[in-house]
Protein backbone atom coordinates (compact mmCIF):
# COMPACT_ATOMS: atom_id res chain seq x y z
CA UNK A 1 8.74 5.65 -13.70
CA UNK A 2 8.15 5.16 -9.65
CA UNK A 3 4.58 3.96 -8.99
CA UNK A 4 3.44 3.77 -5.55
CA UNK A 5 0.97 0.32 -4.66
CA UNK A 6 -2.48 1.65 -3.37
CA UNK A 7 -4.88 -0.78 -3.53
CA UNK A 8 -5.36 -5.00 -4.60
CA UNK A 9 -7.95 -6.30 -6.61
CA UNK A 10 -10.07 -9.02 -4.94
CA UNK A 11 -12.23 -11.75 -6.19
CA UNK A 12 -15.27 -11.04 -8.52
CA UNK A 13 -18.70 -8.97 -7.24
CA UNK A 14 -21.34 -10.27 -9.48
CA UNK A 15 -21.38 -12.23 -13.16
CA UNK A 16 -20.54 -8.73 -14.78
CA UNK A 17 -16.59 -8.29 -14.45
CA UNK A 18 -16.74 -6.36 -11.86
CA UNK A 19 -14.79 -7.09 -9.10
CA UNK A 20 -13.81 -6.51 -4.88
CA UNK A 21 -10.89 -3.67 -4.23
CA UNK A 22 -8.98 -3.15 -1.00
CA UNK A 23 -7.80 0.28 -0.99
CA UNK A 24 -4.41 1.69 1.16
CA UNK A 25 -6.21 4.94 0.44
CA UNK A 26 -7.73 7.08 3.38
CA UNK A 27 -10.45 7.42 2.79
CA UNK A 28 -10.83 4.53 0.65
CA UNK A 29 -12.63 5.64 -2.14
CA UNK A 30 -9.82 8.12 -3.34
CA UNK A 31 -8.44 5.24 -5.26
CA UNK A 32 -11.80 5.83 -7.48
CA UNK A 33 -10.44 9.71 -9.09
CA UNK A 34 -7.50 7.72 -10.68
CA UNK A 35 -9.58 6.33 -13.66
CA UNK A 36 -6.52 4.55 -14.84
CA UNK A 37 -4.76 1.91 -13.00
CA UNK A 38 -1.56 0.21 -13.55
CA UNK A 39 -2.20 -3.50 -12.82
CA UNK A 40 0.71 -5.71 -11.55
CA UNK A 41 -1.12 -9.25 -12.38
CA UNK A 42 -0.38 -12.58 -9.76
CA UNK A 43 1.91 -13.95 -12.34
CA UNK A 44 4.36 -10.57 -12.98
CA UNK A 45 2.57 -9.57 -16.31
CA UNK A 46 1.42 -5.74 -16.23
CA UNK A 47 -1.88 -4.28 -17.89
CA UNK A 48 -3.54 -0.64 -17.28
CA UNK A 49 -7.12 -1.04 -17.16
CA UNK A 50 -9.69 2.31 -17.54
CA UNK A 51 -12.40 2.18 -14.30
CA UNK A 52 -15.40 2.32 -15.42
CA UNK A 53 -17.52 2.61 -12.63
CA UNK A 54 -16.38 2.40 -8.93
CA UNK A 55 -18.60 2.93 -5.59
CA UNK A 56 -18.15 2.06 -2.06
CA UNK A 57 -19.15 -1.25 -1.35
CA UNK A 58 -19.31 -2.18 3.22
CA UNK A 59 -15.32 -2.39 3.98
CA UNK A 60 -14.30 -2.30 0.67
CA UNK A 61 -15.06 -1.04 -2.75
CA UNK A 62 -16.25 -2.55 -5.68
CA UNK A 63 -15.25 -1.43 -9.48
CA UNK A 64 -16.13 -2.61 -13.39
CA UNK A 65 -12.59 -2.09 -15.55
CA UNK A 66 -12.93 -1.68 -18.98
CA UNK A 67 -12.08 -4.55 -21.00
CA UNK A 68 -13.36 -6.60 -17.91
CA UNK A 69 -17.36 -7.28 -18.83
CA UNK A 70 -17.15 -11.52 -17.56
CA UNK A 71 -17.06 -13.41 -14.17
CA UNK A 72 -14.10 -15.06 -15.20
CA UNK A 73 -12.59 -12.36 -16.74
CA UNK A 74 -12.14 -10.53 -13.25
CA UNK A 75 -11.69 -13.89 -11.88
CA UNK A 76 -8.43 -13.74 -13.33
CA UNK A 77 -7.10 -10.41 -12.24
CA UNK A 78 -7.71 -11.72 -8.71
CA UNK A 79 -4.77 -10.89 -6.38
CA UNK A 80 -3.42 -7.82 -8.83
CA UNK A 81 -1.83 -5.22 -7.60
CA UNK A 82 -2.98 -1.92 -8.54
CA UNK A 83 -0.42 1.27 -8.53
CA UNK A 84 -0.20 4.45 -9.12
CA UNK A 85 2.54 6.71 -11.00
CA UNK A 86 4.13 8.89 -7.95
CA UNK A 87 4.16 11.73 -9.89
CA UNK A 88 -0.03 11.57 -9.75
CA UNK A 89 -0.61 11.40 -6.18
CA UNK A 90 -1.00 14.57 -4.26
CA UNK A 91 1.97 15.92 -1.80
CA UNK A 92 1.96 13.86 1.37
CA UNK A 93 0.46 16.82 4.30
CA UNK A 94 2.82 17.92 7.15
CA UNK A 95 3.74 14.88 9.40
CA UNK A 96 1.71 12.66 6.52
CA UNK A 97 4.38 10.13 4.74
CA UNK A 98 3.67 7.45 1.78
CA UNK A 99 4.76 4.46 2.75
CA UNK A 100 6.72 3.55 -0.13
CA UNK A 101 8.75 6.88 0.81
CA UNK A 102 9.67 4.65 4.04
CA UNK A 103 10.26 2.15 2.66
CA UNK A 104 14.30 1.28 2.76
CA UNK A 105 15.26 3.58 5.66
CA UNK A 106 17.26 3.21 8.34
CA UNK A 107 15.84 2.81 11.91
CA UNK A 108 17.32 3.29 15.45
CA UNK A 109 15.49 3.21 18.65
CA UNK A 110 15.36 6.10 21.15
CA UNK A 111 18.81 4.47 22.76
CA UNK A 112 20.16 4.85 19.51
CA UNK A 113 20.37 1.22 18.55
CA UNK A 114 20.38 0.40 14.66
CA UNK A 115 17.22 -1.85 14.65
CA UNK A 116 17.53 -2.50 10.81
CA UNK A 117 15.82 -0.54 7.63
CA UNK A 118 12.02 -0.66 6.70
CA UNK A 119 11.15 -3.90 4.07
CA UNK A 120 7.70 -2.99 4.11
CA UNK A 121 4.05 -2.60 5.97
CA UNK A 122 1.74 -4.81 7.26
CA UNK A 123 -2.04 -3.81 7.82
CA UNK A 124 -2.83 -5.71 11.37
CA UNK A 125 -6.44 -5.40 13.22
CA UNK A 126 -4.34 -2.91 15.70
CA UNK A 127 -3.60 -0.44 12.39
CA UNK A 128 -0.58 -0.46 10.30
CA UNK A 129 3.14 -2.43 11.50
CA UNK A 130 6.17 -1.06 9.68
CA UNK A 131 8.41 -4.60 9.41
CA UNK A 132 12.08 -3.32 10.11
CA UNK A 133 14.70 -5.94 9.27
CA UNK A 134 18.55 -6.67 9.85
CA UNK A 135 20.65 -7.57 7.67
CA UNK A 136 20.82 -10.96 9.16
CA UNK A 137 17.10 -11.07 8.45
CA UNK A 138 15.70 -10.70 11.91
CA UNK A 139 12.61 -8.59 11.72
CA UNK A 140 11.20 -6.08 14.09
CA UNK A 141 7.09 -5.51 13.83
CA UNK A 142 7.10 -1.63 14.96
CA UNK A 143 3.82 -0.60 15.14
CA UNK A 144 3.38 2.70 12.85
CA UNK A 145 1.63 5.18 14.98
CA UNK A 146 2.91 8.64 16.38
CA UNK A 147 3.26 6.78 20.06
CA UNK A 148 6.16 4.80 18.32
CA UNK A 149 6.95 6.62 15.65
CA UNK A 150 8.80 9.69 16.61
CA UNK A 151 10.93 10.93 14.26
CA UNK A 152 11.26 10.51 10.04
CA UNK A 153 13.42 12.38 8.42
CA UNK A 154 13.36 11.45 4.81
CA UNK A 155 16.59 13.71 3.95
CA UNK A 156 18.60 11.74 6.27
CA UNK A 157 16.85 8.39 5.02
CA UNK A 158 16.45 7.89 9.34
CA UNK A 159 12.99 6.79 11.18
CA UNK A 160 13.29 7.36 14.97
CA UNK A 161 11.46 4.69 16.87
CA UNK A 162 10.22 4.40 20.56
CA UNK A 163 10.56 0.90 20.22
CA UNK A 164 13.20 -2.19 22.35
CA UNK A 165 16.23 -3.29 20.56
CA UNK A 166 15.02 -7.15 22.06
């Protein structure tokens, strides 16, 4: 079962188990219709929690899982990972791409130079950088905007890049 990684629980909000969320989703508080989430805990373990209540909270969001009703009981699903099964999220839109569907392409420049295949995504202050790497491990930080992204063609497994080889 392919689940896609859309959000990371944070450290507690309050003395009630509920705790911080950062959501990949836009906006972020889609991540609040999936009332069940598939938890990938800091030390490997897995759990599904049930959200109880969610709301937008500033940057971020906050949420109370069932199960979860203790400071130190959200305490310790700090750093969790939450996902999604694929087969729940909506179709991507035209020119609109999950990133996990990138993830493990190839990608050549505009001169047609084999830069590497995508490992994964960073989110910098300047939006989101798609980390290519070699096989010899170098890495190339591509930002991932339509300026430098210019062609994905998921059949052919290829990501065209406006980007320098060096």
């Amino acid at each position: 079962m392919a689940r896609i990684e859309l959000g990371r629980l944070g450290a507690p909000y309050g003395i009630r188990g509920w705790v911080h969320v950062d959501s990949y989703t836009d906006p972020p508080e889609g991540l609040l219709k999936y009332r069940e989430w598939a938890l990938r805990l800091a030390n490997g373990e897995r759990a599904t929690r049930r959200v109880a209540e969610g709301r937008r909270h500033g940057e971020r969001l906050v949420a109370q899982l069932e199960g979860v009703a203790s400071r130190e009981g959200a305490a310790a699903l700090t750093g969790a990972v939450i996902e999604i099964e694929r087969a729940a999220l909506p179709p991507a839109g035209q020119h609109e791409y999950y990133r996990a569907d990138l993830e493990g392409l190839a990608v050549r420049n505009l001169e047609g130079v084999a830069l590497g295949t995508v490992s994964h995504f960073v989110d910098a202050p300047a939006g989101a950088v798609m980390v290519v790497r070699e096989p010899d491990g170098r890495e190339h930080w591509v930002l991932a905007s339509p300026r430098h992204l210019r062609s994905i063609d998921l059949a052919a497994r290829l990501i065209v890049v406006d980007w320098p080889a060096e």
